[in-house]
Protein backbone atom coordinates (compact mmCIF):
# COMPACT_ATOMS: atom_id res chain seq x y z
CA UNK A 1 22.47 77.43 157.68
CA UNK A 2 18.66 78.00 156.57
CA UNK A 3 19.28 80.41 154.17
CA UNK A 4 22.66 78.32 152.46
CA UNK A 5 19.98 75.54 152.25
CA UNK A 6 17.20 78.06 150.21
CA UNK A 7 20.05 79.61 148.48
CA UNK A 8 21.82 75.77 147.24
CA UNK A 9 17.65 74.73 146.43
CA UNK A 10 17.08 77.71 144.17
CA UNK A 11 20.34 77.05 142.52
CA UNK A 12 19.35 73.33 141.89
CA UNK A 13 15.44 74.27 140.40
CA UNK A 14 17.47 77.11 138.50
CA UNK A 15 19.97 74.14 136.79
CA UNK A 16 17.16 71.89 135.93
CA UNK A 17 14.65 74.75 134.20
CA UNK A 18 18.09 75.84 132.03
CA UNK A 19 18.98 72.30 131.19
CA UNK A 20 15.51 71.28 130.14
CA UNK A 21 15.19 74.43 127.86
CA UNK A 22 18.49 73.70 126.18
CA UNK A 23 17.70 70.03 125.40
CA UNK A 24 14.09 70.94 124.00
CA UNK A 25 15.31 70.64 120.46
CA UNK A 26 16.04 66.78 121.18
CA UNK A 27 12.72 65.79 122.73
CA UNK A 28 10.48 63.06 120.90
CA UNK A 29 7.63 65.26 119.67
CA UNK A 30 4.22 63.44 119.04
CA UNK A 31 3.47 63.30 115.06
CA UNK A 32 -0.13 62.46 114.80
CA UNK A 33 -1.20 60.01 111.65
CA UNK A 34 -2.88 61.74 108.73
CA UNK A 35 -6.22 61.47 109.13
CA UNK A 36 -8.35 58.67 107.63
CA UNK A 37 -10.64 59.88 104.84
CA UNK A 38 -11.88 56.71 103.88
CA UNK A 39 -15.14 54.16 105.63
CA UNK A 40 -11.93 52.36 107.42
CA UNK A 41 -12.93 48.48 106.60
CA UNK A 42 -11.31 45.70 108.70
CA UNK A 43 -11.68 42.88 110.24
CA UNK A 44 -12.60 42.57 113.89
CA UNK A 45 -10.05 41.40 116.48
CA UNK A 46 -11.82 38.54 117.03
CA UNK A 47 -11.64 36.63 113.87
CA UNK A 48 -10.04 33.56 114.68
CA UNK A 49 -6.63 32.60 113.53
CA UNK A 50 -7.91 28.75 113.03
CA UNK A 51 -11.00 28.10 111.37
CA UNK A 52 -12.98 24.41 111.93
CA UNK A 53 -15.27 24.29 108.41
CA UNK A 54 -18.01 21.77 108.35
CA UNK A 55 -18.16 18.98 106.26
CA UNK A 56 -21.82 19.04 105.92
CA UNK A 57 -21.63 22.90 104.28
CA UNK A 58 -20.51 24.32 102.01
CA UNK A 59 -19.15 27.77 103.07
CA UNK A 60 -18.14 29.65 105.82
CA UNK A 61 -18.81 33.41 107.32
CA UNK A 62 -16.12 35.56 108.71
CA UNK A 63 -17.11 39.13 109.60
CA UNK A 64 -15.99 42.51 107.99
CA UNK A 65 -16.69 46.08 109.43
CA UNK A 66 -16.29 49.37 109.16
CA UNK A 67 -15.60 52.76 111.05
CA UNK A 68 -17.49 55.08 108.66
CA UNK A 69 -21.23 54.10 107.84
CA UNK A 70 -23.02 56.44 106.33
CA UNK A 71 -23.05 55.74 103.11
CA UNK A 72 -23.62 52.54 100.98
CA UNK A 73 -19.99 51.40 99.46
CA UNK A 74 -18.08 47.95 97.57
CA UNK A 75 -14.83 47.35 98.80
CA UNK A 76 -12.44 44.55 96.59
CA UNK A 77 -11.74 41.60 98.17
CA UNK A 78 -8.49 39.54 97.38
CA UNK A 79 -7.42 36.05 98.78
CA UNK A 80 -4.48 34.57 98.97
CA UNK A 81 -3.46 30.74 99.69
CA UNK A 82 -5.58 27.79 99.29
CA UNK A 83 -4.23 26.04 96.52
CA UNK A 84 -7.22 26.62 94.70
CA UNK A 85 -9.54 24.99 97.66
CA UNK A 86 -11.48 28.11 98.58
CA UNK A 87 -13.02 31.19 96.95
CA UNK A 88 -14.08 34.14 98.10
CA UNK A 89 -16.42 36.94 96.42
CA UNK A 90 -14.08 39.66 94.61
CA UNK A 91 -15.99 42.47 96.70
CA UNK A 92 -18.31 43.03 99.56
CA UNK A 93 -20.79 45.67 99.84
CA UNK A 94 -21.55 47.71 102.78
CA UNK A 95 -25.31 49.55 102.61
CA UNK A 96 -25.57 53.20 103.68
CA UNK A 97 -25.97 53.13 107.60
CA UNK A 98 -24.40 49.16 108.03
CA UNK A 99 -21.52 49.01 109.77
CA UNK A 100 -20.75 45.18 109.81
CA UNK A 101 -21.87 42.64 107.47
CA UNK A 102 -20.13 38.76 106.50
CA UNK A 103 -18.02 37.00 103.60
CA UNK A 104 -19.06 34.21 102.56
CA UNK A 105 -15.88 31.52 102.60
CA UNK A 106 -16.96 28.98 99.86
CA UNK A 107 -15.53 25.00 99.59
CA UNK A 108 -16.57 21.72 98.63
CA UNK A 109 -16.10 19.44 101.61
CA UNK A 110 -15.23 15.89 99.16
CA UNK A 111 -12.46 18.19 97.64
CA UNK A 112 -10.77 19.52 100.50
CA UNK A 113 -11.48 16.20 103.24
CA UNK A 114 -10.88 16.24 106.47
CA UNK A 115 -7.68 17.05 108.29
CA UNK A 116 -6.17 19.38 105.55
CA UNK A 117 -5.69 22.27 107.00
CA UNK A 118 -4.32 25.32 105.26
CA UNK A 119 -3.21 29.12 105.36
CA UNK A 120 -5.41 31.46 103.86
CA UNK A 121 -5.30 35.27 103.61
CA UNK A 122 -8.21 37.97 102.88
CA UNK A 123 -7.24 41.26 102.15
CA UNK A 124 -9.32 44.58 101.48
CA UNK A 125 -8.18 46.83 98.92
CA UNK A 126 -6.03 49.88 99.53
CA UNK A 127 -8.36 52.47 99.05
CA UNK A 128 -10.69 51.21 101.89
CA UNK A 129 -7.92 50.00 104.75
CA UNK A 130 -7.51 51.40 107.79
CA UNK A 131 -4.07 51.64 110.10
CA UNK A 132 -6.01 51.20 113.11
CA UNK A 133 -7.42 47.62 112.59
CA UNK A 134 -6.82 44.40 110.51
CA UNK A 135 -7.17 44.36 106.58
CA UNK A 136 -4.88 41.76 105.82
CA UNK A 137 -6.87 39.10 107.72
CA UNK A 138 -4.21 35.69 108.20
CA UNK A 139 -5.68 32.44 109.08
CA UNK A 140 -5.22 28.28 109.02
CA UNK A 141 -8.54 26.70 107.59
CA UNK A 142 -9.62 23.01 107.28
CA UNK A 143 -12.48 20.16 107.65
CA UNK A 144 -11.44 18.59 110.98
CA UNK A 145 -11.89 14.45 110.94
CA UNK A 146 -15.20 13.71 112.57
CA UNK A 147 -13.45 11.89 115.27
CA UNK A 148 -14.57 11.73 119.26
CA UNK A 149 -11.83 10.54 122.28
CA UNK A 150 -13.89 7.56 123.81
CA UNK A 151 -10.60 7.86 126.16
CA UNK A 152 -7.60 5.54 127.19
CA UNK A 153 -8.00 1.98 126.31
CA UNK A 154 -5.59 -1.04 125.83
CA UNK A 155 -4.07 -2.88 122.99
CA UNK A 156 -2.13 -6.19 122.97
CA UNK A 157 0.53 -6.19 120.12
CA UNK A 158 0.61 -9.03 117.32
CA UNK A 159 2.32 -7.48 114.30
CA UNK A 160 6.03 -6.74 115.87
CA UNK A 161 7.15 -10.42 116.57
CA UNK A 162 6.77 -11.18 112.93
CA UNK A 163 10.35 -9.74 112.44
CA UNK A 164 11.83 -9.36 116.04
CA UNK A 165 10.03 -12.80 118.01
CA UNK A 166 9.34 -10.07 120.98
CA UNK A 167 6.85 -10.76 123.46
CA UNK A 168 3.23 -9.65 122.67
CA UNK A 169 3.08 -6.65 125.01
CA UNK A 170 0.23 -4.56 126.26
CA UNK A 171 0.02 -0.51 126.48
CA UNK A 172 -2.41 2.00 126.57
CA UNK A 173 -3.77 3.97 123.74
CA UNK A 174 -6.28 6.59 123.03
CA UNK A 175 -8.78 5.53 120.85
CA UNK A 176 -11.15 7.51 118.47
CA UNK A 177 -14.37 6.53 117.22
CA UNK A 178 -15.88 8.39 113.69
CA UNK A 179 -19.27 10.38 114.24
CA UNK A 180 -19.86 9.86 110.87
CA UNK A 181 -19.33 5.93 110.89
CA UNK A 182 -20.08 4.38 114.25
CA UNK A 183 -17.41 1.52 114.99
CA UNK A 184 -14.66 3.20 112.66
CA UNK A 185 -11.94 3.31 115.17
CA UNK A 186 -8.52 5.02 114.98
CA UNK A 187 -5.88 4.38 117.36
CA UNK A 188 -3.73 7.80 117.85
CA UNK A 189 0.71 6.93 117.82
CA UNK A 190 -0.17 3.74 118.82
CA UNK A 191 3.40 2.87 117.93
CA UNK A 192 5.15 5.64 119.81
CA UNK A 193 6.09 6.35 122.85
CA UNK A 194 4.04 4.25 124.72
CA UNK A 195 4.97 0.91 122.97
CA UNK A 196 7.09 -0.21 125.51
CA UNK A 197 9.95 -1.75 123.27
CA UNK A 198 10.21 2.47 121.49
CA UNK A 199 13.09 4.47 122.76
CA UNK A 200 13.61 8.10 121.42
CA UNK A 201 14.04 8.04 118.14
CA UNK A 202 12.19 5.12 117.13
CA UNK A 203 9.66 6.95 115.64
CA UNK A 204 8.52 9.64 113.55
CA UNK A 205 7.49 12.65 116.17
CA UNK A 206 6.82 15.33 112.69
CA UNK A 207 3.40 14.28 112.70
CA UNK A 208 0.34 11.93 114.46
CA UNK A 209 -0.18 8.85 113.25
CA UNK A 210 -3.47 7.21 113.27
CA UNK A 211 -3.87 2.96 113.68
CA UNK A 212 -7.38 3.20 111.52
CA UNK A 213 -9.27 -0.67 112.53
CA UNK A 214 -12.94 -0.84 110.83
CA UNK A 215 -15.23 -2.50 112.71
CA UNK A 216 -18.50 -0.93 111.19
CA UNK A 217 -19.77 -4.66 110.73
CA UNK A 218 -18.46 -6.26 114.49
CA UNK A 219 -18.84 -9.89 112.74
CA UNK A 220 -16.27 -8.71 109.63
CA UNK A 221 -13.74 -6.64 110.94
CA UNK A 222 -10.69 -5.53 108.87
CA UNK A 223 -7.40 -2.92 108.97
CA UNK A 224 -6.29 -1.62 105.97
CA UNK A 225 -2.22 -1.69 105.51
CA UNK A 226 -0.89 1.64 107.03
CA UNK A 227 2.08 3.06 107.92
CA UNK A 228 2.38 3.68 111.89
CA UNK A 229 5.35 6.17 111.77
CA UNK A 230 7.70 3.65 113.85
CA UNK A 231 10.89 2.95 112.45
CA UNK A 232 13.70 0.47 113.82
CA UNK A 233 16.41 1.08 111.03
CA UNK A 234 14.50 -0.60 108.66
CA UNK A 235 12.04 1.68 107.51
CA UNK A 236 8.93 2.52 108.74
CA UNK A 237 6.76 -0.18 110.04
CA UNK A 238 3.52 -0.78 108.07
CA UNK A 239 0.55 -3.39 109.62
CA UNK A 240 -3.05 -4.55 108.28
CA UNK A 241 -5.01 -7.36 108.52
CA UNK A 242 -4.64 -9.89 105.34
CA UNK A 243 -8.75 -9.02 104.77
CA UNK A 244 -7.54 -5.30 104.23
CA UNK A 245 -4.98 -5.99 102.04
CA UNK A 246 -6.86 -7.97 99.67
CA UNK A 247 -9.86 -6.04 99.62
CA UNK A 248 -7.16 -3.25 98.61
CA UNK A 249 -6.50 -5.35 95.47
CA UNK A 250 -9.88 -5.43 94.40
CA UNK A 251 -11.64 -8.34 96.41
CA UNK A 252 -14.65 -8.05 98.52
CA UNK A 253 -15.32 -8.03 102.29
CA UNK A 254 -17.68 -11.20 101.64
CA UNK A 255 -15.15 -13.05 100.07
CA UNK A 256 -12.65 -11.99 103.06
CA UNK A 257 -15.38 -13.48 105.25
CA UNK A 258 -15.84 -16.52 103.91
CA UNK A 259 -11.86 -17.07 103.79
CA UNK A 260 -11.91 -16.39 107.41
CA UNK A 261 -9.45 -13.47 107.27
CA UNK A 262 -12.03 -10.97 109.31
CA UNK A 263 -11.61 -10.27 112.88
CA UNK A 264 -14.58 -9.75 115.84
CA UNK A 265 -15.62 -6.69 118.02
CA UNK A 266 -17.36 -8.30 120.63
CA UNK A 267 -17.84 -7.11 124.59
CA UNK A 268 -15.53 -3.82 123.34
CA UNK A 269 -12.56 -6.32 122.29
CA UNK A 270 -11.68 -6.15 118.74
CA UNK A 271 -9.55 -9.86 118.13
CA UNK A 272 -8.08 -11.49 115.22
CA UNK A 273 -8.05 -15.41 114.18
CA UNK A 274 -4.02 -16.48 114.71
CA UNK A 275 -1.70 -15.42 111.22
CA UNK A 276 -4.56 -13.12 109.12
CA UNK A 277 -2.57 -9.92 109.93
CA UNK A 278 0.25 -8.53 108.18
CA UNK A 279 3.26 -6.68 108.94
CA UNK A 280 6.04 -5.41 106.64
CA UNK A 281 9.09 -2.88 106.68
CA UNK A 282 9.04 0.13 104.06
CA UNK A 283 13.10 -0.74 103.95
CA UNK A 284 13.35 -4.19 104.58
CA UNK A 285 12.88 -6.90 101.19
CA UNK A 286 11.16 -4.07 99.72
CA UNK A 287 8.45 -3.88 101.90
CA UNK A 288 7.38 -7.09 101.62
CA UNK A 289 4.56 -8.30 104.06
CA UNK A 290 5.19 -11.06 106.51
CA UNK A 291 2.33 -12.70 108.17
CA UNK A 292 1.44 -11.91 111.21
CA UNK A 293 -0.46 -13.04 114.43
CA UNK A 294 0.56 -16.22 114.87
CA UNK A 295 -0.68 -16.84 118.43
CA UNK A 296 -3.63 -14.63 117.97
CA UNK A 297 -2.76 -12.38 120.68
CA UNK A 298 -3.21 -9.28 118.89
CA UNK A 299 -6.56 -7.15 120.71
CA UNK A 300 -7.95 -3.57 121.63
CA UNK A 301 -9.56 -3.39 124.50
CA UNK A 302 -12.44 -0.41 124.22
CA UNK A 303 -11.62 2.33 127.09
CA UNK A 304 -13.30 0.97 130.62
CA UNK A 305 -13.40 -2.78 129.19
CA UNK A 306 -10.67 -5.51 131.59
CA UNK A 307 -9.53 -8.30 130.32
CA UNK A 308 -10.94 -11.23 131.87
CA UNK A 309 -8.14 -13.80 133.03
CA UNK A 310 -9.28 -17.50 132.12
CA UNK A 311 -6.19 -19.22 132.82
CA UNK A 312 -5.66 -22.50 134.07
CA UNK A 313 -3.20 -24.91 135.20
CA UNK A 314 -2.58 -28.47 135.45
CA UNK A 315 0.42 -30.07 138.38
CA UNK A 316 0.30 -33.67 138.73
CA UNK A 317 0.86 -34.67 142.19
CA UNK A 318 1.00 -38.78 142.05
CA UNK A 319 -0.60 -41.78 142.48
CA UNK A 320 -3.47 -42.48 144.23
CA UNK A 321 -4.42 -46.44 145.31
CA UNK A 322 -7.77 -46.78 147.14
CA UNK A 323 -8.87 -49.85 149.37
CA UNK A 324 -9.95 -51.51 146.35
CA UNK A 325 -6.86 -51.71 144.79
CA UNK A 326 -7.96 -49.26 142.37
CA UNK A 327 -5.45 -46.48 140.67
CA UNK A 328 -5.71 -42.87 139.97
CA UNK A 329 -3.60 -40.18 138.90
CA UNK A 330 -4.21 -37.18 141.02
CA UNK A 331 -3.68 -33.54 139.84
CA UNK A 332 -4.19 -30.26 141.40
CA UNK A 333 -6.24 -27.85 138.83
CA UNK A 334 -6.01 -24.59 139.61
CA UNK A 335 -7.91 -21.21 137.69
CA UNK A 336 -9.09 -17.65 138.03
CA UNK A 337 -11.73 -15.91 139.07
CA UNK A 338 -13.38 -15.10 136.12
CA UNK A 339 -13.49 -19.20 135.10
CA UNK A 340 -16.95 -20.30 135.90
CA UNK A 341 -16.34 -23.94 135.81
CA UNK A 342 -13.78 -26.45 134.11
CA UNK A 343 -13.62 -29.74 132.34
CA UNK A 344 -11.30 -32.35 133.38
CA UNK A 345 -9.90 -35.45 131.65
CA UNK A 346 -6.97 -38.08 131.17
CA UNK A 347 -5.88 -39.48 128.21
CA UNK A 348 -3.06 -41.81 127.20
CA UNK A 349 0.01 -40.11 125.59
CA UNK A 350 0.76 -36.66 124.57
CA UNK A 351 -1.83 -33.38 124.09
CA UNK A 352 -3.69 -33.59 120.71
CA UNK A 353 -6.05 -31.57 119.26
CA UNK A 354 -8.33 -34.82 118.92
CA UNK A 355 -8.13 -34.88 122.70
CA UNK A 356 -9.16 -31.44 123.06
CA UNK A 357 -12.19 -32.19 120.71
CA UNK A 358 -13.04 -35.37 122.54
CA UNK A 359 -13.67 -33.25 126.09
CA UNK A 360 -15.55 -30.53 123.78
CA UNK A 361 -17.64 -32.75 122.28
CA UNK A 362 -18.12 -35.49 124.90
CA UNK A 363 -16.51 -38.31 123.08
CA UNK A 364 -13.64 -38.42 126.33
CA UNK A 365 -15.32 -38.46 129.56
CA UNK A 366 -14.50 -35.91 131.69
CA UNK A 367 -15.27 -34.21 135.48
CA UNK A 368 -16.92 -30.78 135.79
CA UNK A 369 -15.80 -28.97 138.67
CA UNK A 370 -16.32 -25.40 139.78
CA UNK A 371 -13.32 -24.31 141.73
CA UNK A 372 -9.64 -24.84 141.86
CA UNK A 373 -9.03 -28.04 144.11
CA UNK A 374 -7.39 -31.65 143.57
CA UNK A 375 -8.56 -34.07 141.40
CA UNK A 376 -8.52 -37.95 140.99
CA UNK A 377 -8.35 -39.54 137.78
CA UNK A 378 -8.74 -43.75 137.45
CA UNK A 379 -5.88 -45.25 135.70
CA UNK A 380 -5.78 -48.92 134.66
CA UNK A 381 -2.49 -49.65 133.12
CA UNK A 382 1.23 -48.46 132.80
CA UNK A 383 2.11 -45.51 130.18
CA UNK A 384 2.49 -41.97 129.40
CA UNK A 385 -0.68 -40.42 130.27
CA UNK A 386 -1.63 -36.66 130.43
CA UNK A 387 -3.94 -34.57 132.25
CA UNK A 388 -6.24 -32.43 130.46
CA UNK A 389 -8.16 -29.19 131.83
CA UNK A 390 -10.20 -26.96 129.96
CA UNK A 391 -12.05 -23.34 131.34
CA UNK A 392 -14.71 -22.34 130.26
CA UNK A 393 -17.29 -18.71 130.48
CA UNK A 394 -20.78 -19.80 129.83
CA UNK A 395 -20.69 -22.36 127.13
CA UNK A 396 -17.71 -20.77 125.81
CA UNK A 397 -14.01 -22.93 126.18
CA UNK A 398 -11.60 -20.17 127.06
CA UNK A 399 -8.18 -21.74 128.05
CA UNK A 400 -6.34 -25.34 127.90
CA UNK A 401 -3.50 -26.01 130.94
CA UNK A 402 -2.34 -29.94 130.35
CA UNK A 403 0.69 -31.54 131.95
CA UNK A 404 1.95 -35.11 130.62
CA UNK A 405 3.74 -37.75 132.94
CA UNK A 406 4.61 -41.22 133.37
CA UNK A 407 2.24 -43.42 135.79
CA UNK A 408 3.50 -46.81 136.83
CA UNK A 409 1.45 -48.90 139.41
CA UNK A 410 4.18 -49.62 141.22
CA UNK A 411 5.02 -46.82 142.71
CA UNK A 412 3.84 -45.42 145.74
CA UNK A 413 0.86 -43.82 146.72
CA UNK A 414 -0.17 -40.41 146.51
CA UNK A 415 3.08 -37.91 147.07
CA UNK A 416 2.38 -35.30 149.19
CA UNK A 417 1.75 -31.68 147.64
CA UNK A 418 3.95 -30.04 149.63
CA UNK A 419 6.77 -31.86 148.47
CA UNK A 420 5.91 -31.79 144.83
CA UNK A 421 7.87 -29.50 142.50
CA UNK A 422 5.73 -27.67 139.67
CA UNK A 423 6.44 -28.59 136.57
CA UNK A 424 6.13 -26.35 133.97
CA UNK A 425 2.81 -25.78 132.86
CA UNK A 426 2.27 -25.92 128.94
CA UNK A 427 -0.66 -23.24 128.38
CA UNK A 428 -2.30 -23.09 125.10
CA UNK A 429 -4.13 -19.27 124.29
CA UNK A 430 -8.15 -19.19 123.64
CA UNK A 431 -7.55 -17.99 120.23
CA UNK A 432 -5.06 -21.01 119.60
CA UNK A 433 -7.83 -23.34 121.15
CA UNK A 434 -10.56 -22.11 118.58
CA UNK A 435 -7.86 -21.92 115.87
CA UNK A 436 -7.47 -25.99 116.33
CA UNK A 437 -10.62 -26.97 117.01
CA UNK A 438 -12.81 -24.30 114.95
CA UNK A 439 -15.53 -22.56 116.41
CA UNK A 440 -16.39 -23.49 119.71
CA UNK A 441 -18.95 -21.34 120.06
């Protein structure tokens, strides 16, 4: 059984040596390359497929070497691409004993700006190339914008319900400030898909779009009319303040200022006075601009910067009769946290903007108090009357709350809170407030 075993391997080694021989004549045989007669220029495998160029220079350097050094030789240079933006020299020269030496990419950074990035291709003539490393050397080049992520922040629409009457939502956004030009901000797809009214398709994803807002001088603030790549059937949407479009048609930031059309960067929040921003639809009455901003709502908030909340509400509760036989309407006033005290009056009939004034100025007496709590205001006579409260941060009104009701002194006395059913509580918006008044500052 030993020897069948022996006899059967033999066999087996015998089979394989014959088969191998007989299929010799199909085998891949190794061809080596000519060899290379010439210095073998190329590019090194670490020249980088994107290029950043400066927009303070005027050129760039990308290396070329060689296998071969030992003598001094020109190779020709040819480049492809550009569209006439960059030039290269024709030829570089190698001295006897260099192996490695630089090309000089040349530009003018006003020609080419910033963000225009193109392909560009260097290649060394035939006579010098090599198969063994890169002579047709394929890269994008461009002047990247000068922009820095100060990170997430928040803005507070006030362009959309121009057309639509939506609500003034907030979202955030990244937001971009310019090395070159402190307080040049760009907002990047502001109007994407983080507005929260956007579904898929809403907007233009070929591309970012940048929400540019110049605040260089935080006391004349402006947008210039731009397209924000969102588009809700009627073309794309474009927004701007009304100072941006007219200094577009030739006026000057002064005279914006002194029509009142500039907005504020102040404590990192950028704001707008109520209807001096613009909005318009590429598609829609050909692009004619609507204003915009009515309420004033429209803000960025800087990355780290909260919104303080200076609301405040007004509930009448009833009438109040002391042991003098003395009257008062009695209200509960309540506000936030970040109020540091509020004004209080009554006046007879319906909210004006005179009555607003009066508190602000002192004309209508009023009560100062400090925290949310009831209050008791002396009424002498029948009528309409209506509670008016004010907050205020430092010197600064913030908020009105105001709720109007009928007082008789015949009714009863005071009715108690818990039984009282809030009314609704007419709010008017800080910006509103100074809008009215003027500056309250």
């Amino acid at each position: 059984m030993k020897n069948r075993k022996y006899i059967y391997g033999l066999m087996a080694l015998f089979l394989a040596i014959t088969t191998l021989y007989s299929c010799k004549d199909d085998a891949i045989s190794y061809v080596p390359a000519d060899k290379v007669e010439n210095d073998q220029v190329y590019f090194p495998s670490t020249s980088s497929l994107s290029i950043n160029a400066s927009s303070v220079a005027t050129f760039h350097e990308v290396t070329i070497a060689r296998v071969g050094s030992s003598s001094a030789i020109t190779v020709p240079l040819t480049l492809t691409g550009g569209d006439g933006l960059y030039s290269i020299p024709s030829s570089v020269t190698f001295n006897a004993g260099q192996s490695e030496t630089t090309i000089k990419i040349s530009y003018d950074p006003e020609v080419v700006g910033f963000d225009n990035f193109t392909t560009l291709k260097i290649s060394i003539g035939e006579a010098f190339k090599t198969p063994y490393g890169i002579t047709d050397y394929t890269f994008k080049i461009g002047i990247p914008a000068p922009w820095k992520s100060l990170g997430m922040g928040t803005i507070v629409d006030g362009f959309v319900g121009a057309f639509f009457g939506v609500a003034n939502l907030s979202w955030e956004v990244e937001i971009q400030e310019n090395d070159l030009t402190p307080g040049f901000f760009r907002l990047v797809n502001p109007y994407a898909a983080k507005y929260p009214y956007n579904e898929p398709g809403d907007w233009d994803t070929s591309q970012d779009y940048y929400f540019e807002i110049h605040a260089e001088n935080p006391d004349a603030v402006y947008i210039n009319m731009q397209t924000t790549g969102m588009d809700w059937g009627y073309g794309k949407f474009i927004f701007g303040s009304l100072a941006g479009y007219y200094m577009a048609q030739g006026q000057t930031l002064e005279q914006q200022i002194t029509a009142g059309r500039t907005g504020t960067f102040k404590d990192g929040i950028i704001t707008f006075p109520p209807s001096t921003l613009a909005a318009g639809m590429a598609d829609y009455n050909g692009g004619a601009l609507r204003i915009a901003n009515a309420q004033g709502s429209f803000m960025v908030l800087m990355p780290g910067v909260v919104l303080a909340d200076y609301s405040i509400d007004v509930t009448y509760l009833g009438r109040f009769t002391n042991t003098d036989d003395e009257s008062f309407a009695v209200a509960e006033v309540t506000f936030t946290e970040d109020v540091e005290y509020a004004k209080v009056a009554i006046v007879s009939g319906a909210p004006t903007n005179a009555a607003i004034n009066g508190i602000l100025d002192g004309s209508i007496e009023s009560i100062e108090i400090e925290e949310s709590g009831t209050v008791q205001l002396p009424v002498e006579s029948d009528g309409t009357y209506t509670i008016i409260a004010i907050s205020f941060a430092g010197d600064e009104a913030q908020e009105v709350g105001y709720e109007t009701f009928n007082f008789s002194l015949g009714t009863s006395t005071i009715v108690n809170p818990a039984n009282v059913t809030r009314s609704l509580i007419n709010k008017i918006s800080k910006e509103n407030l100074i809008n009215s008044i003027g500056n309250v500052r």
